[in-house]
C-alpha atoms as a PDB file:
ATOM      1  CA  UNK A   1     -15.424-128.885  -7.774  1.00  0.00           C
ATOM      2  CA  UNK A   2     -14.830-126.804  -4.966  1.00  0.00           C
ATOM      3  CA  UNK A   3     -13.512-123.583  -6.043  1.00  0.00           C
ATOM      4  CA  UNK A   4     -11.384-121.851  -3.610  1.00  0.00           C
ATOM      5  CA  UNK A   5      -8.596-118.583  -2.703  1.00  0.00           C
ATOM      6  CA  UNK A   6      -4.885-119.268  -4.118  1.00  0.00           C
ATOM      7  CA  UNK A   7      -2.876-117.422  -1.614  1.00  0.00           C
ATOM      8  CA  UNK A   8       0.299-115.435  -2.884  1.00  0.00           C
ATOM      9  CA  UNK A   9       2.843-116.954  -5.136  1.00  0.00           C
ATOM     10  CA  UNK A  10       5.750-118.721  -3.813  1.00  0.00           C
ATOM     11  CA  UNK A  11       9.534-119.797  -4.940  1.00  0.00           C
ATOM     12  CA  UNK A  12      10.581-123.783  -4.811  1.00  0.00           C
ATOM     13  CA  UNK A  13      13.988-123.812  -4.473  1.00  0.00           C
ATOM     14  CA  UNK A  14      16.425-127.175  -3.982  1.00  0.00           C
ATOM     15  CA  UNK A  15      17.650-127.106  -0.535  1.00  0.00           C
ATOM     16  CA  UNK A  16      21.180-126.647  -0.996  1.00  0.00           C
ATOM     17  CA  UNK A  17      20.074-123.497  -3.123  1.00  0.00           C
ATOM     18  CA  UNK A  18      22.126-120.248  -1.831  1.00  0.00           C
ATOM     19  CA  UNK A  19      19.133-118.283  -2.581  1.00  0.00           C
ATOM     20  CA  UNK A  20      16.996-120.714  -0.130  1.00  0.00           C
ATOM     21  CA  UNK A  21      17.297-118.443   2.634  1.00  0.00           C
ATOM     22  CA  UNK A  22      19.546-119.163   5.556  1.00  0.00           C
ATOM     23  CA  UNK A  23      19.231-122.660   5.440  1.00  0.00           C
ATOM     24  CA  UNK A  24      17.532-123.303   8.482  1.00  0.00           C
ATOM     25  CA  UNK A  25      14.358-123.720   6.549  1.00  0.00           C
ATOM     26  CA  UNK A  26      12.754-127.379   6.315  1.00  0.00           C
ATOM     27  CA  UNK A  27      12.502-129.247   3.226  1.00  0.00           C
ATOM     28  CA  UNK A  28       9.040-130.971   1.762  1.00  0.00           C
ATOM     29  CA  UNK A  29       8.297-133.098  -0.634  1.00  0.00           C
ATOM     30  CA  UNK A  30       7.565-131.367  -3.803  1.00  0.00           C
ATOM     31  CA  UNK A  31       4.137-132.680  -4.720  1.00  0.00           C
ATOM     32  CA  UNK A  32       2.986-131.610  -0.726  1.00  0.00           C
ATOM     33  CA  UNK A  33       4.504-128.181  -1.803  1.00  0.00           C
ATOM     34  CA  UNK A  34       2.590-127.786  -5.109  1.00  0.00           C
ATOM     35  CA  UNK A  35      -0.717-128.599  -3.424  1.00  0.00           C
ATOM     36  CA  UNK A  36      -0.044-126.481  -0.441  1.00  0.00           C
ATOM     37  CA  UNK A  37       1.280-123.574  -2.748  1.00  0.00           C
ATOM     38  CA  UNK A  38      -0.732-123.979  -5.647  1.00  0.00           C
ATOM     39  CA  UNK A  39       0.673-120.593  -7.236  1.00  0.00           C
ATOM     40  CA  UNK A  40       4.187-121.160  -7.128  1.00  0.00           C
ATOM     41  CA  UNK A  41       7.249-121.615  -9.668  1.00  0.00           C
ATOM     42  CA  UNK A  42      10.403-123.024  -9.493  1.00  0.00           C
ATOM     43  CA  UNK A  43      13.944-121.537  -8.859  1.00  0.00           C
ATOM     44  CA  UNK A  44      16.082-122.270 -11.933  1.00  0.00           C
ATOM     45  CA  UNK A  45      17.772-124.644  -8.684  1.00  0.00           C
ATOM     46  CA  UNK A  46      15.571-127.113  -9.129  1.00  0.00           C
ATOM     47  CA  UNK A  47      15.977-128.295 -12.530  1.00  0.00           C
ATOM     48  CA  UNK A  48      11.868-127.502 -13.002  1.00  0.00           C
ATOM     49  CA  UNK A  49      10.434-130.278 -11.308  1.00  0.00           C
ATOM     50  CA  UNK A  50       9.686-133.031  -9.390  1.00  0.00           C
ATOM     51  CA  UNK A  51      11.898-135.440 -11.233  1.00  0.00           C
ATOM     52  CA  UNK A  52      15.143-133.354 -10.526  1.00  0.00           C
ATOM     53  CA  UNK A  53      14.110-132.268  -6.877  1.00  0.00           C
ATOM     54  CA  UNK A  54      11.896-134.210  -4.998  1.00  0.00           C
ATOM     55  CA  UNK A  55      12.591-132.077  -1.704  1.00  0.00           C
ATOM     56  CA  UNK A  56      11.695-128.096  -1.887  1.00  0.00           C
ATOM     57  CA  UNK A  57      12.328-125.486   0.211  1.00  0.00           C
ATOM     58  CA  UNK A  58       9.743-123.083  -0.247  1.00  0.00           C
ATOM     59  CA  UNK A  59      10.456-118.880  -0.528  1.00  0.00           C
ATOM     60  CA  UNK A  60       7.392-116.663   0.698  1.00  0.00           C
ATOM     61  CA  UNK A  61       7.670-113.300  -1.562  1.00  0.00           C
ATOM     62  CA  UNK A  62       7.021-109.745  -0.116  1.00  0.00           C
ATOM     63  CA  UNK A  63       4.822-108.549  -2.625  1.00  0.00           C
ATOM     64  CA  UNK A  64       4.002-105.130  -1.144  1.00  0.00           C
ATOM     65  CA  UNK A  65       0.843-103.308  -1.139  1.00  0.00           C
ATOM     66  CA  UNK A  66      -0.369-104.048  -4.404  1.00  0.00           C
ATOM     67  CA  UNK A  67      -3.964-103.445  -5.695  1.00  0.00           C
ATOM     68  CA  UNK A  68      -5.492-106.616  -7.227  1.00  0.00           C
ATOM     69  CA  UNK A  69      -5.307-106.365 -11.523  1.00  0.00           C
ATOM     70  CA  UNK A  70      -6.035-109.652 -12.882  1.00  0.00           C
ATOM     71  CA  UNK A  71      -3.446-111.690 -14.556  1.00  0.00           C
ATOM     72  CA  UNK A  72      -4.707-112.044 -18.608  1.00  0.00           C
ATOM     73  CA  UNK A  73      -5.520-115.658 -19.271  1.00  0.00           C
ATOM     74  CA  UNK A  74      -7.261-118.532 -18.074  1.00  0.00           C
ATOM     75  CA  UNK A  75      -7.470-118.560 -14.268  1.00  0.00           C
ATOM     76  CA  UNK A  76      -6.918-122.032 -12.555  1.00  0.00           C
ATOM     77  CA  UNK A  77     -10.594-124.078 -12.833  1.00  0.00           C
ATOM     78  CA  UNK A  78     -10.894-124.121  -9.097  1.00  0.00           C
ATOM     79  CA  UNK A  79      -9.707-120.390  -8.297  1.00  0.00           C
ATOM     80  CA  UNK A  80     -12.961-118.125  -7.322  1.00  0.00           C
ATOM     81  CA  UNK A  81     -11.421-115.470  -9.813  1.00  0.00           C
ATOM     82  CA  UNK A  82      -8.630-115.052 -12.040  1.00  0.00           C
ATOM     83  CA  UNK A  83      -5.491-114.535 -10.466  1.00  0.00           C
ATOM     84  CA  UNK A  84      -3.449-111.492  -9.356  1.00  0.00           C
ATOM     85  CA  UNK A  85      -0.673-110.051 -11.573  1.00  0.00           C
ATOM     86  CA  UNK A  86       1.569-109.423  -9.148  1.00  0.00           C
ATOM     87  CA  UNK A  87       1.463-111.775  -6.580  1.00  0.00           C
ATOM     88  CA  UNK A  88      -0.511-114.769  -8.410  1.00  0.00           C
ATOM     89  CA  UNK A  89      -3.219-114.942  -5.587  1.00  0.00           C
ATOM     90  CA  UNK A  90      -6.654-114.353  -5.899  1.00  0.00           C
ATOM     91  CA  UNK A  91      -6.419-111.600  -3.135  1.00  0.00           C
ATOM     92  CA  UNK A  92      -9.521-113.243  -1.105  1.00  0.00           C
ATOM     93  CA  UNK A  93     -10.244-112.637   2.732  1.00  0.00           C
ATOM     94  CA  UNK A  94      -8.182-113.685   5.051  1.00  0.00           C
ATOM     95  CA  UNK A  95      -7.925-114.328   9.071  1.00  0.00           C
ATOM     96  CA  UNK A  96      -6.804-110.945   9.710  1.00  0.00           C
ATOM     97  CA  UNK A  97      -8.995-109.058   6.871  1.00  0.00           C
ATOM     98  CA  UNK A  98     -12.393-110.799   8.305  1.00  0.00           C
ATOM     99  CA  UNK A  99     -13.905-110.298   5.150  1.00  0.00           C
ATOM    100  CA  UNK A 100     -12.618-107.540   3.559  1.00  0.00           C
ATOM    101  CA  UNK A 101     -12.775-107.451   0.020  1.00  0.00           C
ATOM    102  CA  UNK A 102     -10.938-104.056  -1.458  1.00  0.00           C
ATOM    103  CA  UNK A 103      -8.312-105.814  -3.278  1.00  0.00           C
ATOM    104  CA  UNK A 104      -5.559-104.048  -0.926  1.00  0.00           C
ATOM    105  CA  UNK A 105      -2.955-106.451   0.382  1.00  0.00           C
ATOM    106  CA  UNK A 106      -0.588-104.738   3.121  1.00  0.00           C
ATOM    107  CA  UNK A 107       1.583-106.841   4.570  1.00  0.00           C
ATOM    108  CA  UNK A 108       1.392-108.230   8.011  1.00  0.00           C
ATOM    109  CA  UNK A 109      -2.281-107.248   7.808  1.00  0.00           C
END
């Protein structure tokens, strides 16, 4: 098993949700969404799951600058550490952090 970075949490909300956004945002199929955003949960919208709404629209969070603190429990088998507990990522490098590894997030960076 390959173990990899979760990136921040996310919010699946039904499309017609009011708290979707503007709703200009496109809808995908749930199960695409859960392996694209493998830290997310579900807006109370959605009934919990794929059987009540097949078609997500998904909510990035502004976590803020956050140091990582690890989230008690058992981490997902194929995160590289346990997960953040605030933003349910595994703060790992990104793009834009070329490797950095302070546990800092600031966003846009």
């Amino acid at each position: 098993m390959t173990r990899r970075h979760y990136p921040p949490g996310v919010v699946f909300h039904a499309p017609n949700c009011g708290e979707a956004g503007d709703g200009n945002a496109a809808a995908m199929k749930v199960l695409d969404a859960v392996v694209a955003y493998p830290s997310h949960r579900y807006c109370l919208c959605t009934g919990g799951g794929p059987d009540d709404a097949p078609y997500v629209v998904v909510e990035q969070i502004d976590y803020g600058p956050h140091l990582y603190e690890p989230k008690p429990g058992e981490p997902p088998r194929d995160a590289v550490q346990p997960l953040c507990k605030t933003c349910r990522g595994t703060h790992g490098p990104s793009a834009s952090a070329k490797g950095t590894t302070s546990g800092l997030v600031v966003p846009g960076g």
